[in-house]
Protein backbone atom coordinates (compact mmCIF):
# COMPACT_ATOMS: atom_id res chain seq x y z
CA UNK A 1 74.29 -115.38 -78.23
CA UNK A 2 77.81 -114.10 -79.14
CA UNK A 3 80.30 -114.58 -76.44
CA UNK A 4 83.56 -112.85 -76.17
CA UNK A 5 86.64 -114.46 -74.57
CA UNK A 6 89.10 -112.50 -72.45
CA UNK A 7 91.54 -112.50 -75.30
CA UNK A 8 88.88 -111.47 -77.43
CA UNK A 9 87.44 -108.20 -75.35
CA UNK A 10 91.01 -107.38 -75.72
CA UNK A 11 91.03 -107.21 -79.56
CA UNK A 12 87.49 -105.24 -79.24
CA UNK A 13 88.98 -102.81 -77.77
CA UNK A 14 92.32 -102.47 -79.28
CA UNK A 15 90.24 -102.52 -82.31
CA UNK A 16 87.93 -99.61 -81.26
CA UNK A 17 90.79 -97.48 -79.70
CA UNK A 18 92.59 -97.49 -83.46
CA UNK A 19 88.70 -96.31 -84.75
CA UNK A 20 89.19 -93.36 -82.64
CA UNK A 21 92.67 -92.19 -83.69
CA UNK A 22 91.47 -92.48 -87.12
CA UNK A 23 88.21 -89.90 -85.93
CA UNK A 24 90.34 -87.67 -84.19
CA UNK A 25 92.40 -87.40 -87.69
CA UNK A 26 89.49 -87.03 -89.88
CA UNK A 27 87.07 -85.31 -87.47
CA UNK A 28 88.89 -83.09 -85.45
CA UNK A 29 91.52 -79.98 -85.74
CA UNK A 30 94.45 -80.06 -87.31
CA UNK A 31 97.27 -80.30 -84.31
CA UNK A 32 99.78 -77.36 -83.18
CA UNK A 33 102.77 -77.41 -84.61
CA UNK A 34 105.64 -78.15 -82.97
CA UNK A 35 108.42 -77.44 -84.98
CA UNK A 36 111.46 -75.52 -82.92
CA UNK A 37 110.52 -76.21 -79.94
CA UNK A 38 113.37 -77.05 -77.46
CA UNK A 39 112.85 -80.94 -76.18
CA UNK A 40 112.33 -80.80 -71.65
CA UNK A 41 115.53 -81.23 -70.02
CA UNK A 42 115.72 -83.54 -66.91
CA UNK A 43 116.74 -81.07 -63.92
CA UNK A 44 116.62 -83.62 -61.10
CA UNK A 45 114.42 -86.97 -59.92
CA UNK A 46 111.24 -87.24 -57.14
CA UNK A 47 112.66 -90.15 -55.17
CA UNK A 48 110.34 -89.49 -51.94
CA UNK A 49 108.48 -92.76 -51.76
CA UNK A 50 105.05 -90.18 -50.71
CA UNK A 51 105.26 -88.54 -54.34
CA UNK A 52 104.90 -91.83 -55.69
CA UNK A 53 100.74 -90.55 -57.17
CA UNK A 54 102.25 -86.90 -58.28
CA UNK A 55 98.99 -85.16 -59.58
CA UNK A 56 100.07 -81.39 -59.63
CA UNK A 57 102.48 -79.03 -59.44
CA UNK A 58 103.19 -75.17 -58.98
CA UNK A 59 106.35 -72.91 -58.44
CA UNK A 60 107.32 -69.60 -56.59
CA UNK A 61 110.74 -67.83 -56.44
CA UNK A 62 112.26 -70.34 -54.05
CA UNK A 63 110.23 -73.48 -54.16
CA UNK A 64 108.14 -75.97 -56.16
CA UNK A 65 104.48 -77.46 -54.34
CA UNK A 66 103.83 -81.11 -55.08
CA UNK A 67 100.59 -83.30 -54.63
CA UNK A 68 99.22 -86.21 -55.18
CA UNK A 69 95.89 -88.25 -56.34
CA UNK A 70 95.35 -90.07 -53.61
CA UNK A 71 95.55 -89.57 -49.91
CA UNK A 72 93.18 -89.40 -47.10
CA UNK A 73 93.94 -85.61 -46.02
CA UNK A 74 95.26 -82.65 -47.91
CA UNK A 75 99.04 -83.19 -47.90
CA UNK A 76 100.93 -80.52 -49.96
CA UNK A 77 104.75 -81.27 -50.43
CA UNK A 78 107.16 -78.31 -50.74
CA UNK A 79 110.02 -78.92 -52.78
CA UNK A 80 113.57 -77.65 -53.32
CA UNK A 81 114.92 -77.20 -56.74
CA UNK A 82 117.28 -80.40 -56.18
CA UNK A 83 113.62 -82.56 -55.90
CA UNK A 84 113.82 -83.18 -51.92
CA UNK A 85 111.17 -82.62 -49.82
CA UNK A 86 111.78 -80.03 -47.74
CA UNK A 87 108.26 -79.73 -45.78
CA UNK A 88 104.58 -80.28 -45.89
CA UNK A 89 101.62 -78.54 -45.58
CA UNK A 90 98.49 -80.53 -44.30
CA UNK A 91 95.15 -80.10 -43.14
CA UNK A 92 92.99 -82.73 -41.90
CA UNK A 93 90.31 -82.33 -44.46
CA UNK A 94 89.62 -85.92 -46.53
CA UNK A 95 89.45 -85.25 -50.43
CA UNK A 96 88.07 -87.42 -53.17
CA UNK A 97 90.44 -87.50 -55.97
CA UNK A 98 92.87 -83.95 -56.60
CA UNK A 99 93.87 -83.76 -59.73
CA UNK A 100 95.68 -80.30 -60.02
CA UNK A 101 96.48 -77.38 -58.33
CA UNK A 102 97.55 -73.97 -58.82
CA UNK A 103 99.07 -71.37 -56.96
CA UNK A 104 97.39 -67.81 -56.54
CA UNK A 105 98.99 -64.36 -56.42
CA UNK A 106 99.15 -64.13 -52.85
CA UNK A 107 100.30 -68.25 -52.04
CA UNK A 108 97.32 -69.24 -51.64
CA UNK A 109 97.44 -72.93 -53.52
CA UNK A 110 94.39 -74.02 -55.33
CA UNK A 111 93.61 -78.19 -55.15
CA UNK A 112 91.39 -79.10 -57.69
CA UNK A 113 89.47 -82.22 -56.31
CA UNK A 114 87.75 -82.95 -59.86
CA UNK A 115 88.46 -86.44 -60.75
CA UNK A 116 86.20 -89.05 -61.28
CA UNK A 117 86.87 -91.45 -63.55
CA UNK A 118 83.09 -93.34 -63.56
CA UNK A 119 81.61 -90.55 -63.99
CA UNK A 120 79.16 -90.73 -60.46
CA UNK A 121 79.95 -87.62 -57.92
CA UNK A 122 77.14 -85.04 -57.16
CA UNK A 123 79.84 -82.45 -56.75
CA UNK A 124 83.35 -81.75 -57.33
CA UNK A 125 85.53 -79.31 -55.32
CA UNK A 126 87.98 -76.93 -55.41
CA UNK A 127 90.30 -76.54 -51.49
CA UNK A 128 91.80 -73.34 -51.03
CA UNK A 129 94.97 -74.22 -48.94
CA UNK A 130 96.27 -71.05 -47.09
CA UNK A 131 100.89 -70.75 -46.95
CA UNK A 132 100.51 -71.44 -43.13
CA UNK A 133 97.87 -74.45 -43.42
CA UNK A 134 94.32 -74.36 -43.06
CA UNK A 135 92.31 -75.21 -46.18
CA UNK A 136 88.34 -74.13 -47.32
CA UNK A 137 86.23 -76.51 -48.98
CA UNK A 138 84.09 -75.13 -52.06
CA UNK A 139 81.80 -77.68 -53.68
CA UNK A 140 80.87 -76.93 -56.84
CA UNK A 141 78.00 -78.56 -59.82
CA UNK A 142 78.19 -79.07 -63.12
CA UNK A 143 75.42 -78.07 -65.26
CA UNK A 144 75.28 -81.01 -67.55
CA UNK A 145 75.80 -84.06 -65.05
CA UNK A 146 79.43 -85.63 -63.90
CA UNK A 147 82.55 -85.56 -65.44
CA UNK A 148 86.40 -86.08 -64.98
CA UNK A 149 88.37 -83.45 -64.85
CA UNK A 150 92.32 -82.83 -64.29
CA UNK A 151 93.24 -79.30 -64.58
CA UNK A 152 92.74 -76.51 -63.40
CA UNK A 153 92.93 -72.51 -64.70
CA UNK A 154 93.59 -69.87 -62.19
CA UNK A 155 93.95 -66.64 -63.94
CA UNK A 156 95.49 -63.71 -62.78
CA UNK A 157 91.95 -62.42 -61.15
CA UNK A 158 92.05 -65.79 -59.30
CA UNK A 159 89.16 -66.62 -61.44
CA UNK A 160 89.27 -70.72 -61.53
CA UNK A 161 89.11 -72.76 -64.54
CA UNK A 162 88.09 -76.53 -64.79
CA UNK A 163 88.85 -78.17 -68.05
CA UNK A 164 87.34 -82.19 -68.46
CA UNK A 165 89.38 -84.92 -70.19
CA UNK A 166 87.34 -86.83 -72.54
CA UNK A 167 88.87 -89.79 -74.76
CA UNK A 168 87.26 -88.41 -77.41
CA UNK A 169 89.81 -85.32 -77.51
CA UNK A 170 87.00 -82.92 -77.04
CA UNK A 171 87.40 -81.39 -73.26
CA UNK A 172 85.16 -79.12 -71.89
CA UNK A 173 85.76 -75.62 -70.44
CA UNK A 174 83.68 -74.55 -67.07
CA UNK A 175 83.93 -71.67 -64.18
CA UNK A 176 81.64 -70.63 -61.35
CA UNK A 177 78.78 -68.71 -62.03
CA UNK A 178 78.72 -66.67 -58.97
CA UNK A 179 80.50 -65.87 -55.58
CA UNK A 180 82.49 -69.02 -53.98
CA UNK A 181 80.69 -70.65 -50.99
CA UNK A 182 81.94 -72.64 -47.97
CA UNK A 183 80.64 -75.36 -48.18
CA UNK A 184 78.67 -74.65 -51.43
CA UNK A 185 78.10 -76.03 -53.90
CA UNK A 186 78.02 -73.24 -56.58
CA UNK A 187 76.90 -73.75 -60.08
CA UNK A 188 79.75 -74.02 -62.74
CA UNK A 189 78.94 -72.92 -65.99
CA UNK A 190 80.09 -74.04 -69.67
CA UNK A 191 81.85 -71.20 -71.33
CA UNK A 192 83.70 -73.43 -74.37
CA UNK A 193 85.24 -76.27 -75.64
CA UNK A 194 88.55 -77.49 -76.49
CA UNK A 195 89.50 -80.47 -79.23
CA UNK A 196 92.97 -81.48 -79.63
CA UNK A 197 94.05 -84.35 -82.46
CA UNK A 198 96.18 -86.97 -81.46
CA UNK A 199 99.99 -87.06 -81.55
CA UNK A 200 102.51 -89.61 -82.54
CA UNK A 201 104.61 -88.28 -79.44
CA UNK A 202 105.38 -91.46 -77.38
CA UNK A 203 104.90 -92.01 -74.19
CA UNK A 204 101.82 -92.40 -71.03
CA UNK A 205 99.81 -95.58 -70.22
CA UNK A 206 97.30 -95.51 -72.60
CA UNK A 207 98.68 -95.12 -76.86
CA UNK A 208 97.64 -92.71 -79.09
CA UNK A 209 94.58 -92.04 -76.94
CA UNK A 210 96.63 -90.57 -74.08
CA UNK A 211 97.73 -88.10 -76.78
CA UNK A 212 94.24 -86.16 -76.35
CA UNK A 213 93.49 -86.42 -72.74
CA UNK A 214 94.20 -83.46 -70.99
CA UNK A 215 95.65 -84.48 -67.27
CA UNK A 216 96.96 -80.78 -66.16
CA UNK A 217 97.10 -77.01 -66.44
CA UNK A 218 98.87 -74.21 -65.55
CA UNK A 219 99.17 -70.27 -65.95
CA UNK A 220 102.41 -68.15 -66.36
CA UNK A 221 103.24 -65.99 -63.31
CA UNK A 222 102.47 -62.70 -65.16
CA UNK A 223 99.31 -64.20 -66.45
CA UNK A 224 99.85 -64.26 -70.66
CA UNK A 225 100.46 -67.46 -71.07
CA UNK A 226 98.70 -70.97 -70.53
CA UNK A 227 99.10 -74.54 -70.60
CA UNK A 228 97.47 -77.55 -70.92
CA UNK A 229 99.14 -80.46 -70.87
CA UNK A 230 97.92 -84.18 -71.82
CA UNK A 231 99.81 -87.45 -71.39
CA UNK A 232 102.43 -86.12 -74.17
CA UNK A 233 102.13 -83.25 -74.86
CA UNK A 234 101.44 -79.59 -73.74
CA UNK A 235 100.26 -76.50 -75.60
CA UNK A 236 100.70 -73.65 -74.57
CA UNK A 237 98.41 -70.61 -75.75
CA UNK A 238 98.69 -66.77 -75.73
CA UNK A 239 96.14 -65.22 -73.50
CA UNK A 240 94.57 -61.94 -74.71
CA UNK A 241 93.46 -59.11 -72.09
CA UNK A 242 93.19 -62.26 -69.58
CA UNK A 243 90.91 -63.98 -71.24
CA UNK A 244 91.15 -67.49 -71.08
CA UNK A 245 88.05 -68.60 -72.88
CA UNK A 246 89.48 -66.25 -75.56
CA UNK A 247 92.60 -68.19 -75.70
CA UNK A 248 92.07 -71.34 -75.69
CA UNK A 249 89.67 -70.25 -79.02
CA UNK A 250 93.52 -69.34 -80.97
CA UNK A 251 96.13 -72.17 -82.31
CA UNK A 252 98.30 -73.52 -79.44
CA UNK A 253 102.05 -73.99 -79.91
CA UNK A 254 102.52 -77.81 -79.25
CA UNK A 255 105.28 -78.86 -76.96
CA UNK A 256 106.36 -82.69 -76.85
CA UNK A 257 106.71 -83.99 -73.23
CA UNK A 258 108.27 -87.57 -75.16
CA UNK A 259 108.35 -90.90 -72.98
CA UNK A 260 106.87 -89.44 -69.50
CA UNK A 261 104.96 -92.72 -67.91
CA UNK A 262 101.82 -91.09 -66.63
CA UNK A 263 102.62 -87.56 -67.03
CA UNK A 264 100.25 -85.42 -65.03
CA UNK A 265 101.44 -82.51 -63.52
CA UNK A 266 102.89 -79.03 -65.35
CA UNK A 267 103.30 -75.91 -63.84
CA UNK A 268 105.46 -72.57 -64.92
CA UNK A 269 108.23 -71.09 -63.35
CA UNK A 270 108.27 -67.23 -62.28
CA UNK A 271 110.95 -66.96 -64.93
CA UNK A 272 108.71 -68.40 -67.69
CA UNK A 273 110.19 -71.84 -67.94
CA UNK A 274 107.73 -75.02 -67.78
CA UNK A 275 107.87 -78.07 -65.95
CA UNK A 276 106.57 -81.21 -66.23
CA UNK A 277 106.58 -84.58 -64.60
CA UNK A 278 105.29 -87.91 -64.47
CA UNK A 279 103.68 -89.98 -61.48
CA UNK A 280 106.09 -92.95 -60.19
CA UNK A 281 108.68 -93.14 -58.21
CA UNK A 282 111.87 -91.76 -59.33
CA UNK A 283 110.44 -89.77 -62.51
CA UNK A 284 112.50 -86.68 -63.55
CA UNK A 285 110.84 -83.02 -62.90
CA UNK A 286 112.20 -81.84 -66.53
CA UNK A 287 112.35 -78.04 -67.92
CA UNK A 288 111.68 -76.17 -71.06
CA UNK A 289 113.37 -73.12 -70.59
CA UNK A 290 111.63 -69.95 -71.52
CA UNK A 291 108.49 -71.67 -72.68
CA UNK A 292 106.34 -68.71 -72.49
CA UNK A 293 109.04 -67.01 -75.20
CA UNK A 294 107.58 -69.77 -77.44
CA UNK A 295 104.02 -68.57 -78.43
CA UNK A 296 104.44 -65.27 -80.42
CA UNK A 297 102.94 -62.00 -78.93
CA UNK A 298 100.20 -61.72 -81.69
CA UNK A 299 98.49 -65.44 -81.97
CA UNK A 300 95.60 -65.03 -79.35
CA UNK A 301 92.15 -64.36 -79.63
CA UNK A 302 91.31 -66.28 -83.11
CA UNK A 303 91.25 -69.42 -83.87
CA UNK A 304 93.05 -70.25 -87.61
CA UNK A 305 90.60 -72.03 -90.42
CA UNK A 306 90.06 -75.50 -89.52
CA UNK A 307 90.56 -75.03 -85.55
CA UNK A 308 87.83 -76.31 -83.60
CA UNK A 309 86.93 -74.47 -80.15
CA UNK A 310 83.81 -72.95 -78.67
CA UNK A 311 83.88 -70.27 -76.95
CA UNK A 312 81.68 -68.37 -74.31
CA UNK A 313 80.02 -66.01 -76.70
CA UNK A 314 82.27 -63.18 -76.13
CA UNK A 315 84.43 -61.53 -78.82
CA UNK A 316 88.63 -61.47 -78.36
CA UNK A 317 89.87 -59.76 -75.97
CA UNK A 318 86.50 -58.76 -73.94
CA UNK A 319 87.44 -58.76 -69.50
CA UNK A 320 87.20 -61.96 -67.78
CA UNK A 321 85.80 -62.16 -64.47
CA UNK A 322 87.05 -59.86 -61.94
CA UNK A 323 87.93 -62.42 -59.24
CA UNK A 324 86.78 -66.30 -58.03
CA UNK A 325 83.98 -65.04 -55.46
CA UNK A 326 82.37 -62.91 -58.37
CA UNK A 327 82.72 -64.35 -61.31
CA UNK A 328 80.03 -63.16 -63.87
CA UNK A 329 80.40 -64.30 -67.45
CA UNK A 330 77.70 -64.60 -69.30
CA UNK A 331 76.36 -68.30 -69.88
CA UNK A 332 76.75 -70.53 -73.09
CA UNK A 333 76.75 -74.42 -73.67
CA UNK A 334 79.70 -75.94 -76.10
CA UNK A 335 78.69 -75.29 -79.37
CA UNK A 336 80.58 -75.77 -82.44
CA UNK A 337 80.93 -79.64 -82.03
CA UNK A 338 81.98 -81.72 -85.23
CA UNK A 339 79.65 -83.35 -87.20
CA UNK A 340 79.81 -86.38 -88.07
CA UNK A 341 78.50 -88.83 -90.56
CA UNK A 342 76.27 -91.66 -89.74
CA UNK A 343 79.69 -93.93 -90.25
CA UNK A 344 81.52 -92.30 -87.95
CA UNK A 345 78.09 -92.46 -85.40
CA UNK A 346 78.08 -95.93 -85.68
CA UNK A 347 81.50 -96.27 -84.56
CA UNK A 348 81.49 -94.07 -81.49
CA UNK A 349 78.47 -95.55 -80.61
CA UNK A 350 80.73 -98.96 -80.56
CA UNK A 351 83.50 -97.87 -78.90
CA UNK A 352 81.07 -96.26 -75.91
CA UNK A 353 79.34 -100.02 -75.45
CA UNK A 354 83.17 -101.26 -75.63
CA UNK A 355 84.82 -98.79 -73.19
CA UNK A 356 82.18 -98.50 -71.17
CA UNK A 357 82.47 -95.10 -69.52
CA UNK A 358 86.15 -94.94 -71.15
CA UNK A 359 87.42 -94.59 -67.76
CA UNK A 360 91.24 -95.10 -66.88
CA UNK A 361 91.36 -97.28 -64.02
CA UNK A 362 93.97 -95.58 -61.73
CA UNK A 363 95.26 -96.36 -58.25
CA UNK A 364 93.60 -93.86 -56.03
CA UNK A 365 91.34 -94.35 -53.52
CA UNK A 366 87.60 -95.08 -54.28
CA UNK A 367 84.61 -94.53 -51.69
């Protein structure tokens, strides 16, 4: 029997890790590009000791909405444009592991309690956390067993988006299949897939590999424009008729988030301008300025030769759902995965008994 030292394990998975940049090159779609596009600019630090786990963010006229990963009640910080907390909102209910949120029309913030990094919950959950306080639970099922998730789509219907994060760079795209419940759960279904390449954009806790895994989302105020960001990067794509499925099928414009530690949270500004920050004590909250300017009016609804997402089975620019308590796409599963030869099997089959689950061991509370 073959037994592997400390020191060795080490080198198996370094090892493995470099195998998979070298797949996502070969295998997967060519990346955005992200040629003139302004770098963030730092407009002011977190230094609240309580944002130390910053997860997600959102933004009104007035104010930016903070939260972390962690916690043992819903705990929403509202922030002034200098970075200070100005107040909370809180509500006693316990969540697992929130990951995202997004802020509705009306106020109404959206917690996405969708992480779990070994892959083992029954159900995930979105909160819906009311201006005054107060918070619903909705539990909701995947169709195709567990998986980690860190952002979340709300588009301008309210309909809600989940998106996984898979080392592999391939993330998957789900939404209810029917009205909301309290408590739930209600079925999510799998209406596409998305497959980013990696990046040689530094910065995040993992390499190269942190260059694929999506950790956040967010939608424009006027609904046209999306983002997903991962531990480097975001892309931002146009969104045609409200279709999200739609766009996340066309070529993103790619927008370097350099040397951000564990960069989680993104959000858009009423104005159009993105923001982005890292977890840690003391990170900046930085800007790009008129991000949604950035994706030109006409790239959304196809994806260019070479790109690599599945969609729902709809054509361009066909309705979404009207609204999160009736959502009524028609189902799919992810086709359109790559192929690969029996090589490139072999070595993903490796890297899976190596990484285990691939899970990111994170501080956050386990139960």
């Amino acid at each position: 029997m073959i037994r592997l030292s400390g020191a060795g394990v080490f080198r198996n998975v370094a090892v493995t890790v470099a195998l998979l940049a070298v797949l996502h090159s070969v295998l997967l779609c060519p990346a955005a590009s992200a040629a003139d596009v302004p770098a963030p600019e730092p407009v002011c630090a977190i230094s609240d000791e309580r944002l130390g786990e910053l997860s997600g963010l959102a933004a009104d006229d007035e104010h930016w909405y903070a939260v972390n990963d962690g916690g043992t009640r819903i705990e929403i910080f509202v922030l002034n444009r200098d970075c200070s907390v100005q107040r909370t909102i809180s509500d006693p209910t316990d969540p697992y592991d929130v990951e995202d949120m997004a802020r509705a029309e009306d106020g109404t913030l959206w917690l996405a309690d969708t992480g779990d990094n070994r892959k083992q919950r029954d159900t995930v959950a979105l909160h819906e956390v009311r201006p005054d306080g107060g918070a619903t639970l909705y539990r909701l099922t995947y169709p195709d067993g567990p998986h980690d998730a860190e952002a979340l789509l709300l588009d301008r219907a309210g309909v809600p988006y989940v998106i996984t994060k898979n080392v592999l760079g391939i993330s998957e795209v789900y939404r209810p299949t029917g009205p909301l419940s309290s408590p739930g759960p209600t079925p999510l279904e799998n209406v596409g897939s998305l497959r980013l390449e990696s990046t040689d954009t530094q910065g995040g806790p993992v390499g190269a590999t942190g260059s694929v895994l999506v950790t956040g989302g967010a939608v424009s105020a006027d609904g046209t424009v999306i983002a997903l960001r991962t531990y480097t990067d975001a892309y931002l794509y146009r969104v045609p008729d409200g279709d999200i499925p739609a766009a996340l099928r066309s070529a993103p414009v790619r927008v370097p988030l350099a040397d951000e530690n564990q960069g989680e949270a993104i959000a858009f500004t009423p104005d159009g301008s993105l923001l982005s920050a890292s977890e840690g004590t003391g990170e900046p909250v930085r800007s790009v300025p008129g991000a949604t300017g950035l994706v030109p009016a006409g790239d959304n609804g196809s994806a260019p030769e070479g790109a690599s997402a599945a969609g729902d089975g709809s054509e361009p620019g066909e309705a979404a759902p009207s609204a999160p308590t009736a959502p009524s796409a028609p189902s799919s599963d992810s086709s359109g995965l790559p192929v690969l030869p029996g090589i490139a099997i072999a070595v993903v089959v490796a890297a899976v008994t190596v990484l285990g689950t691939g899970k990111l061991v994170r501080r956050r509370k386990r139960r």
